[in-house]
Protein backbone atom coordinates (compact mmCIF):
# COMPACT_ATOMS: atom_id res chain seq x y z
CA UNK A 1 -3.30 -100.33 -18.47
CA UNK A 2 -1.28 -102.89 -20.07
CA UNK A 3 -3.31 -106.01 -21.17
CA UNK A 4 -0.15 -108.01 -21.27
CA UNK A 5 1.02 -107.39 -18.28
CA UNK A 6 -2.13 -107.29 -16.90
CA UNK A 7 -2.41 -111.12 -18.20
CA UNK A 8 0.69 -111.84 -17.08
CA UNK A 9 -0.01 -110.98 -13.12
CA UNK A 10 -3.26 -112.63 -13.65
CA UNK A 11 -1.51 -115.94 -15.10
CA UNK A 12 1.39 -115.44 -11.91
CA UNK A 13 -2.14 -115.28 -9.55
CA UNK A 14 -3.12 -118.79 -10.99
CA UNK A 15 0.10 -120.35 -10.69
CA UNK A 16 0.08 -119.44 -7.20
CA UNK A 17 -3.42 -120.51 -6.64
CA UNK A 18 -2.62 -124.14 -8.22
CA UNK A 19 0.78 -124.29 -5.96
CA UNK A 20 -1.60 -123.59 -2.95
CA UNK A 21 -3.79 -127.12 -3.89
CA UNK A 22 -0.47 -128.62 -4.13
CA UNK A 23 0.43 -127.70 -0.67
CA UNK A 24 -3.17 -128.47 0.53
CA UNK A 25 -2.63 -131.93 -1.31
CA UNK A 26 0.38 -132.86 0.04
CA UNK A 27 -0.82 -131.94 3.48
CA UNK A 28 1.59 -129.14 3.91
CA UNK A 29 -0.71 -126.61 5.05
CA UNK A 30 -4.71 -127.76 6.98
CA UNK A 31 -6.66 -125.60 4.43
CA UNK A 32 -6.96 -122.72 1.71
CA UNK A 33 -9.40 -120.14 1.81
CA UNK A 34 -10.94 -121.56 -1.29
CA UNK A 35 -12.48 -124.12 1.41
CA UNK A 36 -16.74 -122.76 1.71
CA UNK A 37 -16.45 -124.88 5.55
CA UNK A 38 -13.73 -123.10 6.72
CA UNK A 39 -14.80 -120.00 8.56
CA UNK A 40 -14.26 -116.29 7.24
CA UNK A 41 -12.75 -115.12 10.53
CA UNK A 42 -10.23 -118.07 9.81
CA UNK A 43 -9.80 -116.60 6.17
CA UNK A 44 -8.90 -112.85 7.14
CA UNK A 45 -5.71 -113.88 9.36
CA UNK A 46 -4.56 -115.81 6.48
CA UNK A 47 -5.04 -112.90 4.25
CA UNK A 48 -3.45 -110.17 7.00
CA UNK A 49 -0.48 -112.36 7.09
CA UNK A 50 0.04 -112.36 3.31
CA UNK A 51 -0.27 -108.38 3.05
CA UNK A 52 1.62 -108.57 6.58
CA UNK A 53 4.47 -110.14 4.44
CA UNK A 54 4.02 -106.96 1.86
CA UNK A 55 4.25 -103.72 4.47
CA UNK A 56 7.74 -105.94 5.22
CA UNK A 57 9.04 -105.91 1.66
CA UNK A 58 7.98 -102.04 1.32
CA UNK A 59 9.40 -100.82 5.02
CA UNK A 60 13.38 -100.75 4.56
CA UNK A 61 13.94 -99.06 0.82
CA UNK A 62 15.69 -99.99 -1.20
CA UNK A 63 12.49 -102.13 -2.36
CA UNK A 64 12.93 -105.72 -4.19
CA UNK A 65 10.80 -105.49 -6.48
CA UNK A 66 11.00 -109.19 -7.61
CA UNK A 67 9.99 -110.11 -3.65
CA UNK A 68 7.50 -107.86 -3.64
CA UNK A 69 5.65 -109.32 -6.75
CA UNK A 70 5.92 -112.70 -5.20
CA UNK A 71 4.27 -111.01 -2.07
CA UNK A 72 1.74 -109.05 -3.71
CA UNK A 73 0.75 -112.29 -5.78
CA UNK A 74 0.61 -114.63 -3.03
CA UNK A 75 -1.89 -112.25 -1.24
CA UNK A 76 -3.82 -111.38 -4.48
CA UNK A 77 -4.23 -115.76 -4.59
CA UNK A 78 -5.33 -115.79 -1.12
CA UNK A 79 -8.30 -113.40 -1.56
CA UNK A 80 -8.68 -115.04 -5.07
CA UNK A 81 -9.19 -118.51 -3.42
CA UNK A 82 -11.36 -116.60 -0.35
CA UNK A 83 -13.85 -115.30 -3.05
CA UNK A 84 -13.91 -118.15 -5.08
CA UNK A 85 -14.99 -119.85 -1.23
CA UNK A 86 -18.41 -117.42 -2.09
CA UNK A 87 -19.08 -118.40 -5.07
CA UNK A 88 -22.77 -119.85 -5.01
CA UNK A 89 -22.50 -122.99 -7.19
CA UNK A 90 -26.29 -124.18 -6.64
């Protein structure tokens, strides 16, 4: 394993997961899956989708590697922001 880049995914997972409260601000999208209200069978499709969007980027080789980052990351945020909905903060 390599810390660094390890760090660096990690840092790419946050950026996403502050770019999703953007959207959520702005009132481009109704909710994230950080929301503890919003319903886990609501969650999963929004998760499915996201690793829907990988199985694209990885079906017709040559792969992009670049777009399938941005994919993986954008799916590893949504299950970030799902868990964080568990978090018990009583």
């Amino acid at each position: 394993m390599n810390s660094r880049t390890t760090e660096r995914m990690l840092q790419l997972v946050r950026l996403e997961r502050q770019r999703q409260q953007v959207l959520l601000d702005r009132g481009d999208i109704n909710f994230n899956c950080a929301d503890p209200e919003i319903s886990d069978l609501v969650k999963f499709p929004v998760l499915v989708e996201e690793v829907g969007e990988v199985a694209t980027e990885i079906q017709f080789p040559p792969v992009d590697k670049k777009k399938l980052q941005k994919e993986l990351i954008q799916a590893a945020a949504v299950a970030v922001a799902w868990a964080e909905s568990l978090e018990d903060e009583s």
